[in-house]
Structure formats: C-alpha cells, structure tokens
C-alpha atoms as a PDB file:
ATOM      1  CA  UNK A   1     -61.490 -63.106  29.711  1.00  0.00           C
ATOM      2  CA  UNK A   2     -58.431 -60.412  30.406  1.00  0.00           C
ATOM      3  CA  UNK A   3     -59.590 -57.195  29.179  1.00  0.00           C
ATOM      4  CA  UNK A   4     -56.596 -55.508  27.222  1.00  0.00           C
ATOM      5  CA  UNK A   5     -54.336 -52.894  29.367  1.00  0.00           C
ATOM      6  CA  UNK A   6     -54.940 -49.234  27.529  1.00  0.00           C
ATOM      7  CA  UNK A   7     -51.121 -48.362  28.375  1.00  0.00           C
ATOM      8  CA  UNK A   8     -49.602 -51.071  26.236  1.00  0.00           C
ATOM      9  CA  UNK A   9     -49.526 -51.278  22.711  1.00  0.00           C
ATOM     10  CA  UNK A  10     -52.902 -53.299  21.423  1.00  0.00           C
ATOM     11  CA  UNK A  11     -51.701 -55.858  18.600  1.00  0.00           C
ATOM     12  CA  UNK A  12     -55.569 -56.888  18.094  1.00  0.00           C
ATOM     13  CA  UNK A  13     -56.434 -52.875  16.832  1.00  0.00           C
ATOM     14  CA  UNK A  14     -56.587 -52.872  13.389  1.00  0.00           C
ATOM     15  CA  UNK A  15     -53.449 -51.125  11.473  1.00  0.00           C
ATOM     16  CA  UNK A  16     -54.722 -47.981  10.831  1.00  0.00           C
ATOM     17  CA  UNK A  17     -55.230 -47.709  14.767  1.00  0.00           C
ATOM     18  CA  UNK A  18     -51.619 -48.583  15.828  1.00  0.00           C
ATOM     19  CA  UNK A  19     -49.572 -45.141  14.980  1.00  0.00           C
ATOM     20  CA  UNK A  20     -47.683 -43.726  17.556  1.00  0.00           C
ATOM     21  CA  UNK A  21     -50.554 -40.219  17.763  1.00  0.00           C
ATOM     22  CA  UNK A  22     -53.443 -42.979  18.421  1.00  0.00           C
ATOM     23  CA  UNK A  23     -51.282 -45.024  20.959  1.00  0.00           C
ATOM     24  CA  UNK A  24     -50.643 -41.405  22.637  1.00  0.00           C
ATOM     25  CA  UNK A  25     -54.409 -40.558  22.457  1.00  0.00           C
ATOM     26  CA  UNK A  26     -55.717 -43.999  23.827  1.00  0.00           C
ATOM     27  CA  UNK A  27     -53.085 -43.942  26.493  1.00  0.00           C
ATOM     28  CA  UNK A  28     -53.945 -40.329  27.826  1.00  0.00           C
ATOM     29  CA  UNK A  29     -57.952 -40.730  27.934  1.00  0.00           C
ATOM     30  CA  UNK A  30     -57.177 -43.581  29.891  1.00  0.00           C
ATOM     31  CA  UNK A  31     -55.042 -41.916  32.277  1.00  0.00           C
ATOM     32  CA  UNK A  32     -57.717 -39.394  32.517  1.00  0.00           C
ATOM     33  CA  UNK A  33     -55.631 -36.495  31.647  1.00  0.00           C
ATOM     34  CA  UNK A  34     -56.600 -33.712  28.943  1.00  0.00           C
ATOM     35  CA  UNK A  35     -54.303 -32.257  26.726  1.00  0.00           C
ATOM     36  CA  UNK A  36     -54.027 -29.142  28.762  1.00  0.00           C
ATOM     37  CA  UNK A  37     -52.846 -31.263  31.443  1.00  0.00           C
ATOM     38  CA  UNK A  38     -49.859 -32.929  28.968  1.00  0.00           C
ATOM     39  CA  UNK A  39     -48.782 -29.633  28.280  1.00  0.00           C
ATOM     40  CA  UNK A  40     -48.626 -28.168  31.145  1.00  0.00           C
ATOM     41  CA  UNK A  41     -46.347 -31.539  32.677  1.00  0.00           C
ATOM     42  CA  UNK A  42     -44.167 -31.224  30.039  1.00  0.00           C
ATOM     43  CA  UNK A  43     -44.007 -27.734  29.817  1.00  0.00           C
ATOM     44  CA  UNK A  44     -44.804 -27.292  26.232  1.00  0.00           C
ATOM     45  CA  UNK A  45     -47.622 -25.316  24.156  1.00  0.00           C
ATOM     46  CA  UNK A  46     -51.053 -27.427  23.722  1.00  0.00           C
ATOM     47  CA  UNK A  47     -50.765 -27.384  19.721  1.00  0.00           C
ATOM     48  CA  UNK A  48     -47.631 -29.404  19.792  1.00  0.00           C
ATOM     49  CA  UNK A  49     -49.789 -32.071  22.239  1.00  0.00           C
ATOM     50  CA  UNK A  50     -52.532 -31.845  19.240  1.00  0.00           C
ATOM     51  CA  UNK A  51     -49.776 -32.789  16.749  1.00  0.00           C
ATOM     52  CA  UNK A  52     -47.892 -35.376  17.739  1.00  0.00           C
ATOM     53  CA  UNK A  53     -51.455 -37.502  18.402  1.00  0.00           C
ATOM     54  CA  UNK A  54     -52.804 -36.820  14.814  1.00  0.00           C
ATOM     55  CA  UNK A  55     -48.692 -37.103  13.668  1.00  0.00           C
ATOM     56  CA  UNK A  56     -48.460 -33.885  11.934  1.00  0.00           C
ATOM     57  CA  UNK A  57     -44.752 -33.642  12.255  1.00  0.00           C
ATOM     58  CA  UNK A  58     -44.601 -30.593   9.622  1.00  0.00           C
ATOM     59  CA  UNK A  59     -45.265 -28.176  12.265  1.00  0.00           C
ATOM     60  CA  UNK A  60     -42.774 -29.843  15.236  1.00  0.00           C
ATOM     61  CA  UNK A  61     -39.620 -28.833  12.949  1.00  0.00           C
ATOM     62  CA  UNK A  62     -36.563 -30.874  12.733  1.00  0.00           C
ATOM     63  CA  UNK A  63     -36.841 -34.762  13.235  1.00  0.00           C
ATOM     64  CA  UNK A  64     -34.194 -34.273  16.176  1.00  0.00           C
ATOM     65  CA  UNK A  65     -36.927 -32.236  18.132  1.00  0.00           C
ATOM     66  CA  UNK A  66     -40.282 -34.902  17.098  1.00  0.00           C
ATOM     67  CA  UNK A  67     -38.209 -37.796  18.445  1.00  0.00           C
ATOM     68  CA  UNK A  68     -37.291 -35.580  21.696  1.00  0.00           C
ATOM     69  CA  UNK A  69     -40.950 -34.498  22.216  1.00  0.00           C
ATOM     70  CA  UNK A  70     -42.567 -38.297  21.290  1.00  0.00           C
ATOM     71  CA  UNK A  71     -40.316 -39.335  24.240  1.00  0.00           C
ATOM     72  CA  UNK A  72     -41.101 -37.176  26.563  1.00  0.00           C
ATOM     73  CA  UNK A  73     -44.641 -37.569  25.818  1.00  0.00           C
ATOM     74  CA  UNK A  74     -44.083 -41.397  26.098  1.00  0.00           C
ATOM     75  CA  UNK A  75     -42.343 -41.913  29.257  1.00  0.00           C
ATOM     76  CA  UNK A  76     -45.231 -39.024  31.026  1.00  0.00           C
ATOM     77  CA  UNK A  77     -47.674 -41.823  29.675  1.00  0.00           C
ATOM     78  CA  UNK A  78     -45.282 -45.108  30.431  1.00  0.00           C
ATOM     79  CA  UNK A  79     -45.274 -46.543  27.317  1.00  0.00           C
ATOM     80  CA  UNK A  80     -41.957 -47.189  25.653  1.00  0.00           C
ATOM     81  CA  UNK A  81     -39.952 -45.029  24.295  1.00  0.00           C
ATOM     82  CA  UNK A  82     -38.092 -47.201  21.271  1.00  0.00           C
ATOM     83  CA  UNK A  83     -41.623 -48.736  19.997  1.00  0.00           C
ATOM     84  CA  UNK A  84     -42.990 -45.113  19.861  1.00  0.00           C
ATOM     85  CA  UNK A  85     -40.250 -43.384  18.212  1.00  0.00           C
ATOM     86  CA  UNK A  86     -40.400 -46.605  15.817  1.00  0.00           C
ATOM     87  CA  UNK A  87     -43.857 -47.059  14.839  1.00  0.00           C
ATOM     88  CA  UNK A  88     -43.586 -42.402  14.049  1.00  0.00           C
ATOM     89  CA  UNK A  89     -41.437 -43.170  11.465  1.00  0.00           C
ATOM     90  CA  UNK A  90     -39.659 -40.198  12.043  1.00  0.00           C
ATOM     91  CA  UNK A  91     -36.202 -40.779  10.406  1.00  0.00           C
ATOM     92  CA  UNK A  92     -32.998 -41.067  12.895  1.00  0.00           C
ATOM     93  CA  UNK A  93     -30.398 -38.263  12.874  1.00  0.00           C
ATOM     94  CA  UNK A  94     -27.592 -38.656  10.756  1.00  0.00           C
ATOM     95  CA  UNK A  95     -24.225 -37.857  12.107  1.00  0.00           C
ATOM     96  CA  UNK A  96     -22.512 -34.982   9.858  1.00  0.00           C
ATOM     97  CA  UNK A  97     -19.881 -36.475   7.719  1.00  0.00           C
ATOM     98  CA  UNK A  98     -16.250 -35.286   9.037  1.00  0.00           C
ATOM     99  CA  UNK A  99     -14.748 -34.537   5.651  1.00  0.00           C
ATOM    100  CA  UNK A 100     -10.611 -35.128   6.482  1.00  0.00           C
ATOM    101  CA  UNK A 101      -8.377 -32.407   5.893  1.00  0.00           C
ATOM    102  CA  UNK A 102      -5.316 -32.661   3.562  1.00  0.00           C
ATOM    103  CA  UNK A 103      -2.270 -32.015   5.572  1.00  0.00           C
ATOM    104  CA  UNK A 104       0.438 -29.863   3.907  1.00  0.00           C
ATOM    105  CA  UNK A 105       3.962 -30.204   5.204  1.00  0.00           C
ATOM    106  CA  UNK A 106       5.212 -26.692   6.380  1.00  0.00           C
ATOM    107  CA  UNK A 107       7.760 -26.367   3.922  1.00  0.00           C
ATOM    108  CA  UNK A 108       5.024 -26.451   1.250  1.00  0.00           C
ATOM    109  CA  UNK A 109       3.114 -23.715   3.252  1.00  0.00           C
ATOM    110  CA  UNK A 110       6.316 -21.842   3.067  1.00  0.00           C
ATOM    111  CA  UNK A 111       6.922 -22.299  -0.316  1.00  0.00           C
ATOM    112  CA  UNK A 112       3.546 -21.328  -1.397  1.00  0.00           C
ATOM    113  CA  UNK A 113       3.563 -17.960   0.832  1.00  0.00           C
ATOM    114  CA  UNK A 114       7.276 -17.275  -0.939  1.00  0.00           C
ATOM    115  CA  UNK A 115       6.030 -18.218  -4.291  1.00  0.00           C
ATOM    116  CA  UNK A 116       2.821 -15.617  -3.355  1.00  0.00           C
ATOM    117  CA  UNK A 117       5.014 -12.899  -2.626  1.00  0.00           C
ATOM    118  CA  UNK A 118       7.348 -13.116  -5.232  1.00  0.00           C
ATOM    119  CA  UNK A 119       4.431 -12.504  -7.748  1.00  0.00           C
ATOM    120  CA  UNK A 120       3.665  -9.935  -5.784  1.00  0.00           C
ATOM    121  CA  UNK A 121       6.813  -8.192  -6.294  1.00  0.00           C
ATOM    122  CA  UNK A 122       7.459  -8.789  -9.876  1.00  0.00           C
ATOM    123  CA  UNK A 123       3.884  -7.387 -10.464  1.00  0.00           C
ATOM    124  CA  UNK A 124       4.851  -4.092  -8.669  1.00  0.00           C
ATOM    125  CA  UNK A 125       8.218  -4.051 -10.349  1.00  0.00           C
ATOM    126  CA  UNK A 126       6.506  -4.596 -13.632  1.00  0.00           C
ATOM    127  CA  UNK A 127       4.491  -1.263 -13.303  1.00  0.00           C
ATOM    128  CA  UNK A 128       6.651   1.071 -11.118  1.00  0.00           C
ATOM    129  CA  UNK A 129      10.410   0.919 -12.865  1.00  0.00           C
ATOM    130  CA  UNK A 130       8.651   2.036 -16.499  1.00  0.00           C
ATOM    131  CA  UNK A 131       7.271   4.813 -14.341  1.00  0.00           C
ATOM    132  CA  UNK A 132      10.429   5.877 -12.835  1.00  0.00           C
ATOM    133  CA  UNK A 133      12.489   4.975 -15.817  1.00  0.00           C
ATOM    134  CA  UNK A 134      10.103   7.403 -17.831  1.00  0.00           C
ATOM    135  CA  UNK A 135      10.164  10.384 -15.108  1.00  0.00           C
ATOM    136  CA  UNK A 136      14.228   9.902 -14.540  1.00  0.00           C
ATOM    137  CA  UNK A 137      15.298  12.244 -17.231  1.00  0.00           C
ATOM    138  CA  UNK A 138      12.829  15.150 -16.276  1.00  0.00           C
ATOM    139  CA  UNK A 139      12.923  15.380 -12.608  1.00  0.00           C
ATOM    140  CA  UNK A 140      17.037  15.285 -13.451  1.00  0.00           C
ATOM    141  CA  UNK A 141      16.625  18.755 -15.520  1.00  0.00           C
ATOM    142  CA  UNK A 142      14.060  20.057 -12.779  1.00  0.00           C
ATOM    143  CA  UNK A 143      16.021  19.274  -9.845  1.00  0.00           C
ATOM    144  CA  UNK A 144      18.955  21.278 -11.718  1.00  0.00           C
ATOM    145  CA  UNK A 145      17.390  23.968 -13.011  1.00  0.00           C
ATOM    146  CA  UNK A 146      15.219  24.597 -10.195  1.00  0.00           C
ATOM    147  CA  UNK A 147      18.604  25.179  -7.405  1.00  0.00           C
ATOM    148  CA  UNK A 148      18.528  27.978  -5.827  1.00  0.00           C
ATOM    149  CA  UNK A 149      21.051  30.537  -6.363  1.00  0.00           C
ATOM    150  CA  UNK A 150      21.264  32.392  -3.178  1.00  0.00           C
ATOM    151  CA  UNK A 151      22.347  29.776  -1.341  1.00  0.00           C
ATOM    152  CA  UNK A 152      25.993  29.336  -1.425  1.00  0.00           C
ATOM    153  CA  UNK A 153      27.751  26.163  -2.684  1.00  0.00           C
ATOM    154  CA  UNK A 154      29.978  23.914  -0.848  1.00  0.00           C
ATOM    155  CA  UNK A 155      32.123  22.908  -3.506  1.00  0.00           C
ATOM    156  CA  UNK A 156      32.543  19.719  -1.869  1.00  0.00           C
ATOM    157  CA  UNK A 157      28.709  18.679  -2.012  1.00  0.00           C
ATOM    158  CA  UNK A 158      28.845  19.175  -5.919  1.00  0.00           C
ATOM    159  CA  UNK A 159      28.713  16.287  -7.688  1.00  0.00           C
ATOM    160  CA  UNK A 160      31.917  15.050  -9.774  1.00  0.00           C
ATOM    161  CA  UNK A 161      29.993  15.195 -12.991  1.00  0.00           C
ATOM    162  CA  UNK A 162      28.373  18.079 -12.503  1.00  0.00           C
ATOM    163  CA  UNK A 163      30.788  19.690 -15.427  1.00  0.00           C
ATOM    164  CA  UNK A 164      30.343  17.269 -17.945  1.00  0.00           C
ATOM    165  CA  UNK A 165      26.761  17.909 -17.540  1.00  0.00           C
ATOM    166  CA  UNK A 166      27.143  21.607 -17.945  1.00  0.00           C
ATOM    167  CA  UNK A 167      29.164  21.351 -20.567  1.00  0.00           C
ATOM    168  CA  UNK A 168      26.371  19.269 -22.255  1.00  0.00           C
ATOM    169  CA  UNK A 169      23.992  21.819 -22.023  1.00  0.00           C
ATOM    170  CA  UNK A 170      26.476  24.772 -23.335  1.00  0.00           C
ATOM    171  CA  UNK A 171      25.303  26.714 -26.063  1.00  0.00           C
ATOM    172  CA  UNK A 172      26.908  25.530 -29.399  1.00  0.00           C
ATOM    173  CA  UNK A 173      28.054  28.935 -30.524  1.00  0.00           C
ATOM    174  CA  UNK A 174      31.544  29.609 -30.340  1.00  0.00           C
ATOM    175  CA  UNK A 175      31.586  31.123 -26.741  1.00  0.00           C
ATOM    176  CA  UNK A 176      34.459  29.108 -25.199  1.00  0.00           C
ATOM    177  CA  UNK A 177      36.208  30.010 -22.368  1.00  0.00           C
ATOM    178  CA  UNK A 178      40.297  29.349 -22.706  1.00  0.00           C
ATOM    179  CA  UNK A 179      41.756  27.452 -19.535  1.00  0.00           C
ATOM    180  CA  UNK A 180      45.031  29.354 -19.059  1.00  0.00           C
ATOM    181  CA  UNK A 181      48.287  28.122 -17.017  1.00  0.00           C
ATOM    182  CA  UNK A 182      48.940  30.240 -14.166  1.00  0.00           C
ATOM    183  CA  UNK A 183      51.037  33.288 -14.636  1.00  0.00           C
ATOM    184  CA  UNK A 184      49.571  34.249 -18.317  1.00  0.00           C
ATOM    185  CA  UNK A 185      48.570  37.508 -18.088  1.00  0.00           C
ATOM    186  CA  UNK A 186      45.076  38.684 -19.925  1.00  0.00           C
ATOM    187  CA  UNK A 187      44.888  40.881 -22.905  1.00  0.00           C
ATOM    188  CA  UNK A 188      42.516  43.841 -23.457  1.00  0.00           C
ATOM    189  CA  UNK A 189      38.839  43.228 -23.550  1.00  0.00           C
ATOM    190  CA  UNK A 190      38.916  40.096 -21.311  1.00  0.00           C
ATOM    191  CA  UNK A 191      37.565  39.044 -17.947  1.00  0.00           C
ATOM    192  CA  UNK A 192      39.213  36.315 -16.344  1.00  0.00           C
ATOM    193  CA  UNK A 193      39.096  34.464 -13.729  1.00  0.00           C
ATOM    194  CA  UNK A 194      41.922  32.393 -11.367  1.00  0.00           C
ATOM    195  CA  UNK A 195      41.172  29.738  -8.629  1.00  0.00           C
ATOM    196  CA  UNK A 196      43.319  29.438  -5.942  1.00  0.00           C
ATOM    197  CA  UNK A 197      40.592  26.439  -4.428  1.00  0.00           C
ATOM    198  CA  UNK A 198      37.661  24.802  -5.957  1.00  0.00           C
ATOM    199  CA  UNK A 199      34.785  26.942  -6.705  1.00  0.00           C
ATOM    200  CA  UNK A 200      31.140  26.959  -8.412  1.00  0.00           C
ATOM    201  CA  UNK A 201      30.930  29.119 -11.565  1.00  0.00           C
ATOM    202  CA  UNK A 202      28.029  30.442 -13.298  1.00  0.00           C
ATOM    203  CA  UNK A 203      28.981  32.188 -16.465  1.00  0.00           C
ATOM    204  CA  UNK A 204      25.605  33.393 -18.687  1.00  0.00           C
ATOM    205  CA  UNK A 205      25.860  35.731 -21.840  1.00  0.00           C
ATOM    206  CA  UNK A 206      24.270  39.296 -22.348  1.00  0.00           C
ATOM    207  CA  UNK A 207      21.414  37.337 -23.583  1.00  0.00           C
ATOM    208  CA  UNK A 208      20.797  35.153 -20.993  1.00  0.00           C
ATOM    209  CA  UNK A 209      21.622  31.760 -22.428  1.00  0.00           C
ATOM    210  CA  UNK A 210      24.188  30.039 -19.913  1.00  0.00           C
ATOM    211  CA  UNK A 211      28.077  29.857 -21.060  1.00  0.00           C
ATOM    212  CA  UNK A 212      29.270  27.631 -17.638  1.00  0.00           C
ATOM    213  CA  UNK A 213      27.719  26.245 -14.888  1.00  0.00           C
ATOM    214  CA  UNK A 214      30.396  24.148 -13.500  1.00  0.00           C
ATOM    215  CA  UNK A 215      32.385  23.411 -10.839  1.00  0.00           C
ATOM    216  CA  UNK A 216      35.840  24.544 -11.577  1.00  0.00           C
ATOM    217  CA  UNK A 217      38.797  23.081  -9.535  1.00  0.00           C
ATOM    218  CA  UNK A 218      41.789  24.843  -8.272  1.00  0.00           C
ATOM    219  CA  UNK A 219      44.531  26.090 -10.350  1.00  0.00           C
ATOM    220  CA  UNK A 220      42.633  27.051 -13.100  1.00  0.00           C
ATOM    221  CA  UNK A 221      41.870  29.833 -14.756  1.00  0.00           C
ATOM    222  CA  UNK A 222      38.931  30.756 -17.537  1.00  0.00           C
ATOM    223  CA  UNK A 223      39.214  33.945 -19.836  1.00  0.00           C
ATOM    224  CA  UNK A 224      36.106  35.483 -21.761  1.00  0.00           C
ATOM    225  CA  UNK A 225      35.885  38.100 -24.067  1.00  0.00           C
ATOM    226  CA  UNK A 226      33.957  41.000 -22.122  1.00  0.00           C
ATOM    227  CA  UNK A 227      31.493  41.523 -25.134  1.00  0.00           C
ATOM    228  CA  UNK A 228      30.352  37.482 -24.661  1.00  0.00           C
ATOM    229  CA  UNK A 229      29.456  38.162 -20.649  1.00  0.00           C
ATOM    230  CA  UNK A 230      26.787  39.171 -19.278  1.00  0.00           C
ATOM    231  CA  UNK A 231      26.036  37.623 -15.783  1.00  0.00           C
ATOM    232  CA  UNK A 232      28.861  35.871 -13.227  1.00  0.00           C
ATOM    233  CA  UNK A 233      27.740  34.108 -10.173  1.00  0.00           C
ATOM    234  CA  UNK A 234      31.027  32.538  -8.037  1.00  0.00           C
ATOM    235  CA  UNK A 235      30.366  30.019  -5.126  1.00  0.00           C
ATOM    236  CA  UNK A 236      33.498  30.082  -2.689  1.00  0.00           C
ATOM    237  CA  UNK A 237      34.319  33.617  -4.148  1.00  0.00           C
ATOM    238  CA  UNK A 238      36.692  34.301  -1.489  1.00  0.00           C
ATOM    239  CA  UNK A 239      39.173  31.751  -3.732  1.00  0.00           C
ATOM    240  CA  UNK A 240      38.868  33.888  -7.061  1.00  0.00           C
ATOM    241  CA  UNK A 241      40.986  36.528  -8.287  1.00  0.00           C
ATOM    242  CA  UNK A 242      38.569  38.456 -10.967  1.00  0.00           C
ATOM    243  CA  UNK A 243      40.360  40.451 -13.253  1.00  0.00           C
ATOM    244  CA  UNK A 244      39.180  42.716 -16.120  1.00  0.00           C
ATOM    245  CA  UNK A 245      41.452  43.822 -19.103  1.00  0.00           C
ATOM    246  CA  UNK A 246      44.806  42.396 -16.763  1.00  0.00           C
ATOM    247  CA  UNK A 247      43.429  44.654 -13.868  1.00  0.00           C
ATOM    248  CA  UNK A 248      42.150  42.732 -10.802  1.00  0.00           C
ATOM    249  CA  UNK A 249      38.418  43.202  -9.455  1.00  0.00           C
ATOM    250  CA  UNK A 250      37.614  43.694  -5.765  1.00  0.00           C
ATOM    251  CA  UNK A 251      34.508  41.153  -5.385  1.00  0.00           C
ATOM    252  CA  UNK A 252      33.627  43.282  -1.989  1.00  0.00           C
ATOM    253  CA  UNK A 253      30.383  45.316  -3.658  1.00  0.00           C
ATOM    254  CA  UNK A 254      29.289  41.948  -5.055  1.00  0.00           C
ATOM    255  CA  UNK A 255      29.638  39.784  -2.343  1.00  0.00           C
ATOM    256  CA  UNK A 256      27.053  37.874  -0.373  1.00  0.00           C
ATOM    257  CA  UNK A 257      28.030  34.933   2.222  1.00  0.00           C
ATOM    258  CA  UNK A 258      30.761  33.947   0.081  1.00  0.00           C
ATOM    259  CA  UNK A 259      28.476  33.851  -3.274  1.00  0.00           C
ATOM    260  CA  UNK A 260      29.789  37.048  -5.814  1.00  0.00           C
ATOM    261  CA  UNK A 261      26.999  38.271  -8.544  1.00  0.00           C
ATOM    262  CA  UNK A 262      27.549  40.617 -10.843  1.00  0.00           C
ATOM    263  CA  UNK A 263      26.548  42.076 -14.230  1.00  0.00           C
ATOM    264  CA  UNK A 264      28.988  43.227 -16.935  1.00  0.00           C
ATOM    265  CA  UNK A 265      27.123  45.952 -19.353  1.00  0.00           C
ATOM    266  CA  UNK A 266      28.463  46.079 -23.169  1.00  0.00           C
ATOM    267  CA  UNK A 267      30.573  48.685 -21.795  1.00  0.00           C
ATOM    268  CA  UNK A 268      32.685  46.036 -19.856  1.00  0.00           C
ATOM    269  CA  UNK A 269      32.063  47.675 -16.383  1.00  0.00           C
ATOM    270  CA  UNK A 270      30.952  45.796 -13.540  1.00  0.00           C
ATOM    271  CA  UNK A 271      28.098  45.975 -11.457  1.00  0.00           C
ATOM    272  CA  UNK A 272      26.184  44.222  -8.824  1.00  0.00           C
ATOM    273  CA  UNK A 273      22.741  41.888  -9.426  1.00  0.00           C
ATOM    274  CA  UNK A 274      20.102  43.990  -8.311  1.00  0.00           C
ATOM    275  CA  UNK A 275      17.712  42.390  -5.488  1.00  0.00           C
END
C-alpha cells in the first residue's frame, strides 16, 4: 500500500483539512522546517508565516500582496502555485478601468478660452466705466483748479477749449470784458489789454471771484472797468501791451519768466503780487 506523499495535495483529507494554510502547515512539518526557518528563507517577519497557515488574510493587506506571499511560500515548499492561490480564495486583481477621454478639436479649445476671456472683460468693463464715468466730472474741476500758477504757460499746450470752459464758469454778474478792434483807444477808468501773440489770461475781481481764465489769441484786445479788477495774471506777457486809462503799463516790476502778476487797488494803481 503507497503511503500518500505530504508535498502534494491529499484528496482523501476531509474538506475542512484541504485549505491552502493546512496544505502549507502539513507540507512544512514534513520538510522539517519551523516557521522561523520559512521566514527567515523568504525574508519576511514570522507573524505573516503564522497567517497565511491559519488564512488570516486581514492582517497580510491587499489581495495583490496574499497571492504574492502564498506563492512564494508555495514554490519554498514545491507545491503548486495555481492550486494554492486557488483553493485561498483570495480574489484576483482587477485591472483599473481606463475611462476614455473625450477629445475636443482645437478650435473648440480656442473658442472656449475666447469665449472665457470675453466674460472676463465685459465683467471688468461692467464695474470700472460707471467708476470712471462717475469720477470724470470731478477730477476735470480738480485737475483745473489745482494748476499751478507760477509756472508759465505755453500757449501752445493749452487746450482749444480751454475758453469755452472758462467762460462757463464766469461769474453771471455783468462783469464783461469788451473785445475791441485794434487801434480803439481806451477811455478813463479802464485797463486794457492788446495781444500782439497768443497769451494766457487770468482776470479775477477785487473780491476774488474769477472774471477770465482763458486763453486769448492774437489780435485781440479786452477792456475792464478798473473798479471791476482786482488781480491780472498774463502767460506770454512779453506779447501784451497793458494800458491803464489810454496810458501804457511797463509789465517790468511784475514780471516773472514771462508770467506778469499784479494787483489793482480801488484806487486803480498797480502793484505787484506779493510772495
């Protein structure tokens, strides 16, 4: 009678005694080895020896790693490898599923990038051009009124509609300065002034409120009444020919880099703008 080889699997055990950790068991004691020897063949700790023959799988981890070890363990005993694996019924390691990405034809990319943008921009327009429409008018009247005087003025860098705007912003009283044709002489009581090129003019009363602020071309000529003056400032004043009551002015005491300022007291006389 053939007695049964310990190595192979025994189909006359009963079925409790034909899992994979028994088959391991059986096959080691036979080989005489301990599980201290196992581990130390294959290199791994004793405990995982201990639970792949009682087939605690919970504490090997994944199923990828109990298949790997149950081989190893296998082929170090020379039983096969499939059967094992098999009889553990460890579950096999799925493949991950390649999920197929939609192409998009580039113009679509490009289209959806300008489309992006676009809403980008109206979003910005939609907030910044109330702002600026909102702030237009007062940063116009600061940027005017904040100019410094003592720099002269290039009548060439004024802007065209710089008079209409002055005149805009004229007191309404009745303080209006007379353009005369060249060659009119002035009557008593009057200052006037005659361009020979084009020139800034300031032109405030005695109290304070501006008459001009203009630029005033060549060839003309304005006329106040001395009792409605009370400041002038002249840009370019080498091109003016002051003259009070028909008797002309020398601008010399008043002059500064080309910019005249003076004062005219209820008197009518003259002076210069203190520093």
């Amino acid at each position: 009678m053939m007695q049964a080889n310990p190595l192979l699997p025994d189909n006359s055990m009963p079925e409790g005694d034909r899992g994979c950790g028994v088959r391991l068991r059986r096959a080691r004691e036979a080989a005489g080895l301990t599980q201290s020897d196992v581990a130390s063949r294959l290199k791994m700790p004793v405990s995982v020896v201990q639970s792949l023959e009682i087939e605690d799988w919970s504490r090997l981890g994944a199923p990828v790693f109990v298949r790997g070890q149950l081989r190893s363990y296998s082929r170090l005993l020379g039983l096969m490898t499939a059967p094992m694996v098999a009889a553990s019924g460890v579950g096999t390691v799925e493949p991950p599923v390649l999920v197929p990405r939609t192409y998009t034809p580039p113009m679509q990319r490009l289209a959806e990038q300008l489309a992006r943008r676009l809403v980008y921009v109206v979003l910005t327009a939609a907030i910044i051009v109330p702002v600026w429409l909102a702030t237009r008018p007062h940063l116009g009247i600061v940027a005017h009124d904040s100019a410094p005087l003592d720099v002269p003025v290039d009548p060439r860098a004024i802007n065209i509609g710089a008079a209409d705007e002055a005149a805009a912003t004229q007191d309404p009283r009745p303080l209006v300065a007379s353009l005369a044709p060249m060659g009119s002489t002035a009557s008593d009581g009057e200052l006037s002034l005659r361009l020979s090129a084009d020139s800034w003019v300031q032109v405030t009363a005695p109290d304070g409120h501006l008459v001009r602020k203009s630029l005033v071309r060549a060839g003309e000529e304005l006329r106040y009444p001395l009792e409605d003056v009370g400041g002038v400032v002249l840009g370019n004043a080498s091109a003016v020919t002051v003259r009070r009551n028909g008797t002309p002015v020398d601008l010399t005491p008043y002059l500064r880099s080309n910019v005249a300022r003076f004062t005219v007291s209820s008197a009518g006389s003259l002076s210069p703008v203190a520093d």
